[in-house]
PDB file of N, CA and C in Angstrom:
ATOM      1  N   UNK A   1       0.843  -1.169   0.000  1.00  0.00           N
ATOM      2  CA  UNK A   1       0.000   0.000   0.000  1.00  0.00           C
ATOM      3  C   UNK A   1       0.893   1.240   0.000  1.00  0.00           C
ATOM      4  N   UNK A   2       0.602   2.234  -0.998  1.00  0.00           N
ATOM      5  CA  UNK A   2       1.365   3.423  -0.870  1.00  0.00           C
ATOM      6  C   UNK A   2      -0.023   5.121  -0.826  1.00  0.00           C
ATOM      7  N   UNK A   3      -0.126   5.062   0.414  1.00  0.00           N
ATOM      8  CA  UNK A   3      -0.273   6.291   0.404  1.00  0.00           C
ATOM      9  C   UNK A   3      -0.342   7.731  -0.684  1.00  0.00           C
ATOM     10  N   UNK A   4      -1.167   8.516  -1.030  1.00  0.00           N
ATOM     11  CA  UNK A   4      -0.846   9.660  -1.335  1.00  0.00           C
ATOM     12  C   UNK A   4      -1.741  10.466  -1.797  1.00  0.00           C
ATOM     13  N   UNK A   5      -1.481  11.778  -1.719  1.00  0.00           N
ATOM     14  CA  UNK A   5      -2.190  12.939  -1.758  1.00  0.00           C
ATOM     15  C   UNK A   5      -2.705  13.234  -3.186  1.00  0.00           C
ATOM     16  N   UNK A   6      -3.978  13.052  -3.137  1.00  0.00           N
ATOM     17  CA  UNK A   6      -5.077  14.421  -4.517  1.00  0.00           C
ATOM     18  C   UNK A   6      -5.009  14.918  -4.637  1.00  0.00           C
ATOM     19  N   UNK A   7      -5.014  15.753  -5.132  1.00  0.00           N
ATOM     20  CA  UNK A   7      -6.034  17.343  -5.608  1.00  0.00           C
ATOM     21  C   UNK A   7      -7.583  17.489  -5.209  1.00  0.00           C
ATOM     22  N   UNK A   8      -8.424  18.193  -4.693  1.00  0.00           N
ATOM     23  CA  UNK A   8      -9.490  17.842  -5.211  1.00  0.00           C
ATOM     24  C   UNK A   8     -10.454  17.745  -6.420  1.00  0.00           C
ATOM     25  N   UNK A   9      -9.500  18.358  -7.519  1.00  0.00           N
ATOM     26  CA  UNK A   9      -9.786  18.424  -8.935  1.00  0.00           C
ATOM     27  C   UNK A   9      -9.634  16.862  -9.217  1.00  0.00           C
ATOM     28  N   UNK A  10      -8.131  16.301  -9.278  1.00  0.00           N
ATOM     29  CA  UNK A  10      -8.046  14.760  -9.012  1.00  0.00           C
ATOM     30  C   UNK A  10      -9.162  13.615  -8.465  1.00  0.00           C
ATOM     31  N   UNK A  11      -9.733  14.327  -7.458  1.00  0.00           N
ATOM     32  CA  UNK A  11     -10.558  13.363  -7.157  1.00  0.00           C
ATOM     33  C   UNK A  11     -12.126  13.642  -7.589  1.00  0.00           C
ATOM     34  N   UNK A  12     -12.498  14.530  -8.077  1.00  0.00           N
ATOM     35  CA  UNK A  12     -13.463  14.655  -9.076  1.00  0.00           C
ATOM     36  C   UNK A  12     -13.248  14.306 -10.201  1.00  0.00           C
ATOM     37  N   UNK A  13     -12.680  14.235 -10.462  1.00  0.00           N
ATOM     38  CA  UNK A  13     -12.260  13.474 -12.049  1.00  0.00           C
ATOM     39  C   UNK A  13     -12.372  12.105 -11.698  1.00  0.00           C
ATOM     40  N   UNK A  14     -11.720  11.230 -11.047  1.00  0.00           N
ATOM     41  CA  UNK A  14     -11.734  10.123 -10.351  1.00  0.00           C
ATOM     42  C   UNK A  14     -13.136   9.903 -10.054  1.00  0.00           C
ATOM     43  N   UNK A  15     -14.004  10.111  -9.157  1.00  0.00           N
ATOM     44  CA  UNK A  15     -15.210  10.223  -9.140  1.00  0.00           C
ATOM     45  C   UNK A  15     -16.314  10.199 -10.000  1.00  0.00           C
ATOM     46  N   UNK A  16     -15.971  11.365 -11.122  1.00  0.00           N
ATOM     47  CA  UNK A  16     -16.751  11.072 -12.197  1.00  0.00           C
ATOM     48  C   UNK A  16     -16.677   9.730 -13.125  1.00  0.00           C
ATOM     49  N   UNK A  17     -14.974   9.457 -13.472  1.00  0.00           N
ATOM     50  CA  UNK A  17     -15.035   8.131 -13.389  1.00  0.00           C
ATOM     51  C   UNK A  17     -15.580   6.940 -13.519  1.00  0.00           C
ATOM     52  N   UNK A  18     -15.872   6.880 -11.693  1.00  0.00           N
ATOM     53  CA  UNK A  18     -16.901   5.917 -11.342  1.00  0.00           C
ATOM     54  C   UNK A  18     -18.118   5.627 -11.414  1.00  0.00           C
ATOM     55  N   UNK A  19     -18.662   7.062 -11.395  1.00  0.00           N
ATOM     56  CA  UNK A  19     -20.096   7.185 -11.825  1.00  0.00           C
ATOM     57  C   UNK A  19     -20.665   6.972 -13.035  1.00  0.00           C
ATOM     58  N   UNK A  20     -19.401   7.120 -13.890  1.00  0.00           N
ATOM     59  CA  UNK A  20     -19.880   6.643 -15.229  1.00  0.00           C
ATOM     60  C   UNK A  20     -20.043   5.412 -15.775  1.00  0.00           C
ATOM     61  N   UNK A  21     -19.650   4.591 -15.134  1.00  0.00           N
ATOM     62  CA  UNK A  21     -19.447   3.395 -14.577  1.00  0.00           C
ATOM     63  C   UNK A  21     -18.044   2.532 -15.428  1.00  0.00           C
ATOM     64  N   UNK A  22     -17.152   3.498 -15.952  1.00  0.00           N
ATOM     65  CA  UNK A  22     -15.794   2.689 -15.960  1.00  0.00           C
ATOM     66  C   UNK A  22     -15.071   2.472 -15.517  1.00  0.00           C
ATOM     67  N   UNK A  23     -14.926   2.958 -14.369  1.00  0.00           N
ATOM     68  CA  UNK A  23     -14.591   2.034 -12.893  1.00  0.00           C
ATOM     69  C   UNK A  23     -15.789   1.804 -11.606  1.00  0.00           C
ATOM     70  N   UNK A  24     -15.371   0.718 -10.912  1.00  0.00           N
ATOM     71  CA  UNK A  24     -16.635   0.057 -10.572  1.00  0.00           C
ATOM     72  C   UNK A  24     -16.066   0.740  -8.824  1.00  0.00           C
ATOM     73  N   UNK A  25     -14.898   1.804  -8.209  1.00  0.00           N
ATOM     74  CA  UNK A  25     -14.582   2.331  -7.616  1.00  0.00           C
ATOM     75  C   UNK A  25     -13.236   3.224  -7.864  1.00  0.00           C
ATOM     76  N   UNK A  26     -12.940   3.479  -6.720  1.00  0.00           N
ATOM     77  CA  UNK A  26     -12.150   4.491  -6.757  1.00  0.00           C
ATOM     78  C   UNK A  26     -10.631   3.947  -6.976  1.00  0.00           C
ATOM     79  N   UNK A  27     -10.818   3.217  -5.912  1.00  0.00           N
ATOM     80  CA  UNK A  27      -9.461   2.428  -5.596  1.00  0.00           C
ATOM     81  C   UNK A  27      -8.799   1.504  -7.051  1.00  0.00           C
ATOM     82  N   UNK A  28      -9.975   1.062  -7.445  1.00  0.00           N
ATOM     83  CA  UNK A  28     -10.092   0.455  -9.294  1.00  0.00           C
ATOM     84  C   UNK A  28      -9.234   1.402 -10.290  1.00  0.00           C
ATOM     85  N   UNK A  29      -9.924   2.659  -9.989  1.00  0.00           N
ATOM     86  CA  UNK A  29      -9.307   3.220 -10.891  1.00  0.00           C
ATOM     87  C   UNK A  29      -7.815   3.974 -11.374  1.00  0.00           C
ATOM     88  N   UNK A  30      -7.682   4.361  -9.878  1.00  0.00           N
ATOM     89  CA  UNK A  30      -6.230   4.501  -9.156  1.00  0.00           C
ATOM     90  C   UNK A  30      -5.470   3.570  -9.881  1.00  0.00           C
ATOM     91  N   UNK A  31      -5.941   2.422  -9.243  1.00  0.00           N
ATOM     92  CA  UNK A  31      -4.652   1.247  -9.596  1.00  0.00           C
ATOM     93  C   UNK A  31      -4.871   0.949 -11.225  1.00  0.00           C
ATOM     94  N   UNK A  32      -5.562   1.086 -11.765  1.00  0.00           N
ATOM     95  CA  UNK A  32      -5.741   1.191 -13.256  1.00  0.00           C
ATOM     96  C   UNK A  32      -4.925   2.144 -14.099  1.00  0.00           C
ATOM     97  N   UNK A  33      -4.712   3.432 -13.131  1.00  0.00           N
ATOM     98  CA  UNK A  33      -4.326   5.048 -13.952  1.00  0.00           C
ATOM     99  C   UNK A  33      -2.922   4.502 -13.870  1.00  0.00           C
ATOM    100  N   UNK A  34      -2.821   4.096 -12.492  1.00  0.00           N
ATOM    101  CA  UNK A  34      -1.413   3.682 -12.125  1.00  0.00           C
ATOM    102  C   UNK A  34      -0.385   2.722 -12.912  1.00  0.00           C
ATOM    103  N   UNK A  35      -1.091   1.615 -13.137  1.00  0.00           N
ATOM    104  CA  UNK A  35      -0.654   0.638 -14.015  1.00  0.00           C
ATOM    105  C   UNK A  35      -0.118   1.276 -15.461  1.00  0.00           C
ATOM    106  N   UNK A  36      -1.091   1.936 -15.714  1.00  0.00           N
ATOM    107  CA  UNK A  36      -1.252   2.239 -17.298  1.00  0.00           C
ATOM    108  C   UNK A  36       0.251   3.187 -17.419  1.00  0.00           C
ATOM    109  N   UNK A  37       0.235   4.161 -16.528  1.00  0.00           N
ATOM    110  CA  UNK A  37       1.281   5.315 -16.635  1.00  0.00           C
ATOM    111  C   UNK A  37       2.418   4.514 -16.596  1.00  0.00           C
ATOM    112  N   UNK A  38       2.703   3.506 -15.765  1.00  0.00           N
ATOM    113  CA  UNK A  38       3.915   2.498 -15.644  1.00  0.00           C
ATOM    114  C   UNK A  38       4.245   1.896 -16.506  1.00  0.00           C
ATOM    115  N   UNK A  39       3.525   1.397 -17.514  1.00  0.00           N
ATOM    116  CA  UNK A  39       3.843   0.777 -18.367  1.00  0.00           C
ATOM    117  C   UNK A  39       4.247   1.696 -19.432  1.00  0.00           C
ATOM    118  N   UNK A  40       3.481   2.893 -19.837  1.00  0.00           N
ATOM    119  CA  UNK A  40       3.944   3.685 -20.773  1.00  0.00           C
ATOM    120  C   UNK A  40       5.577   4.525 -20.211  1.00  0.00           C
ATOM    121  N   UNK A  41       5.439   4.470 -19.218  1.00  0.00           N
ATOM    122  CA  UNK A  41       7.396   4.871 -18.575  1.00  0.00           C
ATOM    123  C   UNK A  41       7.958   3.647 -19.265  1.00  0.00           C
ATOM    124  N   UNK A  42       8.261   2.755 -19.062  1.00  0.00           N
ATOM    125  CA  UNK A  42       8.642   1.805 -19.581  1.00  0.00           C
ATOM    126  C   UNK A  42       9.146   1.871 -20.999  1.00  0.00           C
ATOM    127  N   UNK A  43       7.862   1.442 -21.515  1.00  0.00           N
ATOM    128  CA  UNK A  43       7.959   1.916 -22.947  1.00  0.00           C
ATOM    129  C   UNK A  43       8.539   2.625 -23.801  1.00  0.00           C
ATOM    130  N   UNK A  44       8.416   3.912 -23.135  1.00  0.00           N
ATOM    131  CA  UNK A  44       8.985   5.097 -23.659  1.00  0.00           C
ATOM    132  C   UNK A  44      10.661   4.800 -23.975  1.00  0.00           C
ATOM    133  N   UNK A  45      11.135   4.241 -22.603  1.00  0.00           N
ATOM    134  CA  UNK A  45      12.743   3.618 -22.557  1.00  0.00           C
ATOM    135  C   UNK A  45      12.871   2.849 -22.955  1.00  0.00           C
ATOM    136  N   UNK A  46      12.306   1.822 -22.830  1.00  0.00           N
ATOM    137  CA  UNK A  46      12.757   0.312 -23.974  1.00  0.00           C
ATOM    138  C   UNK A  46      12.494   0.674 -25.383  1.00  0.00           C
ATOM    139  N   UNK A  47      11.483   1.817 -25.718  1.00  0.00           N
ATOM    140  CA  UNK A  47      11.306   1.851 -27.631  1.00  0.00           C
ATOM    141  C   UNK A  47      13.153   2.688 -28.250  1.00  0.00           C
ATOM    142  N   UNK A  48      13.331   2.925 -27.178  1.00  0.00           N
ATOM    143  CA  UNK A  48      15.214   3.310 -27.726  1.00  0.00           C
ATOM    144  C   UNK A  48      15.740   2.285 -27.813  1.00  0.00           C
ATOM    145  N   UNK A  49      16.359   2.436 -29.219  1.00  0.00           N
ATOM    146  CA  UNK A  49      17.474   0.727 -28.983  1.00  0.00           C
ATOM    147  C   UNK A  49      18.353   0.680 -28.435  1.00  0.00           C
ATOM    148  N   UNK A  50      19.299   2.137 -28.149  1.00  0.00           N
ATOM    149  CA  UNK A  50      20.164   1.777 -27.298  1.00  0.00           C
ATOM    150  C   UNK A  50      20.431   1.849 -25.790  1.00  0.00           C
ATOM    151  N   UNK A  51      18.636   2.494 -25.573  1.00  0.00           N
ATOM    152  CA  UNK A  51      18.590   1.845 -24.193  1.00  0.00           C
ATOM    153  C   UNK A  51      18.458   0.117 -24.115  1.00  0.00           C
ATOM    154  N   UNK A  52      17.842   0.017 -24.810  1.00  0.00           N
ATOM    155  CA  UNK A  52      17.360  -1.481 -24.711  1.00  0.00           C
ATOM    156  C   UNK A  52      18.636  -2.680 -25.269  1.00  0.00           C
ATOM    157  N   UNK A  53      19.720  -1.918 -25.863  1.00  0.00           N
ATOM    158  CA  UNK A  53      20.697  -2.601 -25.828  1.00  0.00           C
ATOM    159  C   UNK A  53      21.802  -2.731 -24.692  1.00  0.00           C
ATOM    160  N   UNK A  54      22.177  -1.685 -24.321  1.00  0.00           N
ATOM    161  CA  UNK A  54      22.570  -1.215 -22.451  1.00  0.00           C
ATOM    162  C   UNK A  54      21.967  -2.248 -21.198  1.00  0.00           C
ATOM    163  N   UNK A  55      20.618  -1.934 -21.960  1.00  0.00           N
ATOM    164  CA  UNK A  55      20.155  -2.426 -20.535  1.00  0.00           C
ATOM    165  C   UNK A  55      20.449  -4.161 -20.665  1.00  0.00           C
ATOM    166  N   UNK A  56      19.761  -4.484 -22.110  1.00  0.00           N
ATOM    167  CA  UNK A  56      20.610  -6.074 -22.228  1.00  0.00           C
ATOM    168  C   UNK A  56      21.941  -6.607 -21.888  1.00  0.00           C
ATOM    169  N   UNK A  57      23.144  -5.260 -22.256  1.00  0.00           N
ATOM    170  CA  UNK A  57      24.240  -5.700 -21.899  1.00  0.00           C
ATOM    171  C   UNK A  57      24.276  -6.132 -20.496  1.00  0.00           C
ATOM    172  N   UNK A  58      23.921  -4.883 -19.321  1.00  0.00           N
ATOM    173  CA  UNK A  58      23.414  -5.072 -18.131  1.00  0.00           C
ATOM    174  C   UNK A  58      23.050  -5.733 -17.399  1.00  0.00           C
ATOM    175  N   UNK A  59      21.964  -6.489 -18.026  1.00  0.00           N
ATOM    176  CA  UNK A  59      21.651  -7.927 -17.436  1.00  0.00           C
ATOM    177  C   UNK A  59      22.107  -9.172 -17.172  1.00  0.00           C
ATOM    178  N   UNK A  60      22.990  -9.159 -18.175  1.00  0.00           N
ATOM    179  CA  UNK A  60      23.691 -10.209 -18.828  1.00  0.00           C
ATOM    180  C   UNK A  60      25.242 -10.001 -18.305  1.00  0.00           C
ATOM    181  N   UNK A  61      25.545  -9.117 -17.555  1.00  0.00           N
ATOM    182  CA  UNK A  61      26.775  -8.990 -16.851  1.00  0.00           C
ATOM    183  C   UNK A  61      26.914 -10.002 -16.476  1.00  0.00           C
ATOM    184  N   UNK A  62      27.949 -10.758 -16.317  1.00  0.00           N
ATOM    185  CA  UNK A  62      28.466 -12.223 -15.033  1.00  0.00           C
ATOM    186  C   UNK A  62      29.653 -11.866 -14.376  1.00  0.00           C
ATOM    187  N   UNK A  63      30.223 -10.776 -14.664  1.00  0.00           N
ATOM    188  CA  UNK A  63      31.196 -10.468 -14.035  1.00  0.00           C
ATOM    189  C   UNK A  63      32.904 -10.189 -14.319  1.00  0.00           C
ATOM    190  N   UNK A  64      34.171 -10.420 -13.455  1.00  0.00           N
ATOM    191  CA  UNK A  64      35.049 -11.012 -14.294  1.00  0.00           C
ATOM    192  C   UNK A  64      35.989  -9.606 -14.711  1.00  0.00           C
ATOM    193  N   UNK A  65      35.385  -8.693 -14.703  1.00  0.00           N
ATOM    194  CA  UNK A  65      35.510  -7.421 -15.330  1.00  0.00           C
ATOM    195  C   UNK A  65      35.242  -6.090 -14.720  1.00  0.00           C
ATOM    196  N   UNK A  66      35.994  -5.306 -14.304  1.00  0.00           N
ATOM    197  CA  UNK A  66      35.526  -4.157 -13.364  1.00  0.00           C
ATOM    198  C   UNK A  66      33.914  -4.184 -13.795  1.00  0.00           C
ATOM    199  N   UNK A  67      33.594  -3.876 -12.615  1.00  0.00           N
ATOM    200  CA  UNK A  67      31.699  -3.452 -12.243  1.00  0.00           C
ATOM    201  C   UNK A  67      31.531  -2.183 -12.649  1.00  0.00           C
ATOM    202  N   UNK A  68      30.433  -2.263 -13.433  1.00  0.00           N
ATOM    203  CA  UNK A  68      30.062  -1.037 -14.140  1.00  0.00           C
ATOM    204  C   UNK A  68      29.407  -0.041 -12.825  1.00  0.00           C
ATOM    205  N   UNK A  69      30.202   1.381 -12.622  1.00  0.00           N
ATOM    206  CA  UNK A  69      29.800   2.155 -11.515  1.00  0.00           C
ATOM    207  C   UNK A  69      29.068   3.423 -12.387  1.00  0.00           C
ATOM    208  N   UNK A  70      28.147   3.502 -11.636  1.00  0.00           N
ATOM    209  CA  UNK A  70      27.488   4.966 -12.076  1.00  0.00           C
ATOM    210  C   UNK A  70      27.022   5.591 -10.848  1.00  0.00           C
ATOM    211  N   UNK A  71      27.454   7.124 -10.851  1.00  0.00           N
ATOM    212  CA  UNK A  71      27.792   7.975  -9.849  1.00  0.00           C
ATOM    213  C   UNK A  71      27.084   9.221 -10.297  1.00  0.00           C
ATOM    214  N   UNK A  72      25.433   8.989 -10.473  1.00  0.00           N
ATOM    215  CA  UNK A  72      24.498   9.651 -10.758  1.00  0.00           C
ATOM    216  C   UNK A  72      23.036   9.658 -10.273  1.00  0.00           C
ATOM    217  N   UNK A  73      22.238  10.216  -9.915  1.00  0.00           N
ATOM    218  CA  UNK A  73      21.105  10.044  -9.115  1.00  0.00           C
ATOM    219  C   UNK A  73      20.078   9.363 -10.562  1.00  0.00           C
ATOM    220  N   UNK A  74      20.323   9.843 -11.775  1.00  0.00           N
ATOM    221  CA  UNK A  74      20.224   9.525 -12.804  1.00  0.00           C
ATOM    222  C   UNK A  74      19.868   7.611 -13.095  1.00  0.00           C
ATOM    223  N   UNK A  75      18.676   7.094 -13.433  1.00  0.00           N
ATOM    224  CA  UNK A  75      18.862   5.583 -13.871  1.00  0.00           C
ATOM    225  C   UNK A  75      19.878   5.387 -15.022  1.00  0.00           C
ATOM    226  N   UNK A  76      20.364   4.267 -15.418  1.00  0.00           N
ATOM    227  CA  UNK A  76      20.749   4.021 -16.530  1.00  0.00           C
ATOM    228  C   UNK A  76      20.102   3.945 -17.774  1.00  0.00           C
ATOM    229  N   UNK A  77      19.080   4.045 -17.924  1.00  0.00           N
ATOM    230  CA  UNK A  77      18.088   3.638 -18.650  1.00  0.00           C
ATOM    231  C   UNK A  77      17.726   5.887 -19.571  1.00  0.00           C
ATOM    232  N   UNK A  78      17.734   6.143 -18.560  1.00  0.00           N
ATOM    233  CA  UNK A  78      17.628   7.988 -18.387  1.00  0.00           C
ATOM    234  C   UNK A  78      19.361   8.105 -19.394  1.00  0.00           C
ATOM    235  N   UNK A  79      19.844   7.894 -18.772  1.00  0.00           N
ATOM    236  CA  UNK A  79      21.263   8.418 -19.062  1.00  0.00           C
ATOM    237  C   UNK A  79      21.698   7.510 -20.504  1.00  0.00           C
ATOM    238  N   UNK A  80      21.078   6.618 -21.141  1.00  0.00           N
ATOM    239  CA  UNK A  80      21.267   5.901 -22.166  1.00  0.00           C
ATOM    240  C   UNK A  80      20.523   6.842 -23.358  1.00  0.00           C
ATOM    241  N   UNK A  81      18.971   6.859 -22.638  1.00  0.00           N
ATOM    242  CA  UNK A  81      18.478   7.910 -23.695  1.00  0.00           C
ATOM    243  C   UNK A  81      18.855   9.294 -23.822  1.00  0.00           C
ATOM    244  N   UNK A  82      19.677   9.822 -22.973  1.00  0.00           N
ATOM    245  CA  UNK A  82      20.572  11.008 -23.312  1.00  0.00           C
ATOM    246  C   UNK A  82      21.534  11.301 -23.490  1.00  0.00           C
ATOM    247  N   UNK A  83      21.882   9.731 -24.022  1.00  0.00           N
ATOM    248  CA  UNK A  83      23.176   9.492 -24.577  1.00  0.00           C
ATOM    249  C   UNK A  83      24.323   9.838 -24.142  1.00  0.00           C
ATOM    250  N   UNK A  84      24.300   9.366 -23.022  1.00  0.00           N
ATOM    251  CA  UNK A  84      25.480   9.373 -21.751  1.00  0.00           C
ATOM    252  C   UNK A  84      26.131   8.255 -21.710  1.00  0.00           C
ATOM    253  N   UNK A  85      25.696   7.223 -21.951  1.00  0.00           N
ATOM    254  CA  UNK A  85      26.174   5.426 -21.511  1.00  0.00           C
ATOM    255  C   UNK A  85      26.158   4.780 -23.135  1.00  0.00           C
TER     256      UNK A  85
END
């Protein structure tokens, strides 16, 4: 469970929502808006190839070889699509 703060514009919108009946509550829809936005973050970074090649290299580390350090508040994934990595 994560906590957090509306708007009350937010939650009229949310509300209306429900009443319209495409979500069957509140909490439904939340976790619906939520999902959806997550996946399109995602997206957005994996449709770069050379994030999505980075990040493959990444995964696929076993070792053997100085450890890749990054000394940025920055993800790797951020810093690939701005062509940093």
């Amino acid at each position: 469970m994560v906590p957090i703060r509306l708007s009350r514009e937010q939650v009229r919108k949310i509300n209306l929502l429900v009443k319209l009946g495409i979500y069957s509550n509140r909490s439904e829809a939340i976790k619906s808006m939520v999902e959806h936005s997550i996946d399109l973050e995602i997206q957005r970074y994996l449709a770069n190839p050379r994030v999505e090649q980075t990040l493959k290299v990444l995964l696929t580390y076993k070792g053997g070889q100085d450890p890749i350090k990054l000394t940025t508040k920055k993800a790797a994934a951020e810093l690939v699509a701005e062509g940093r990595l």
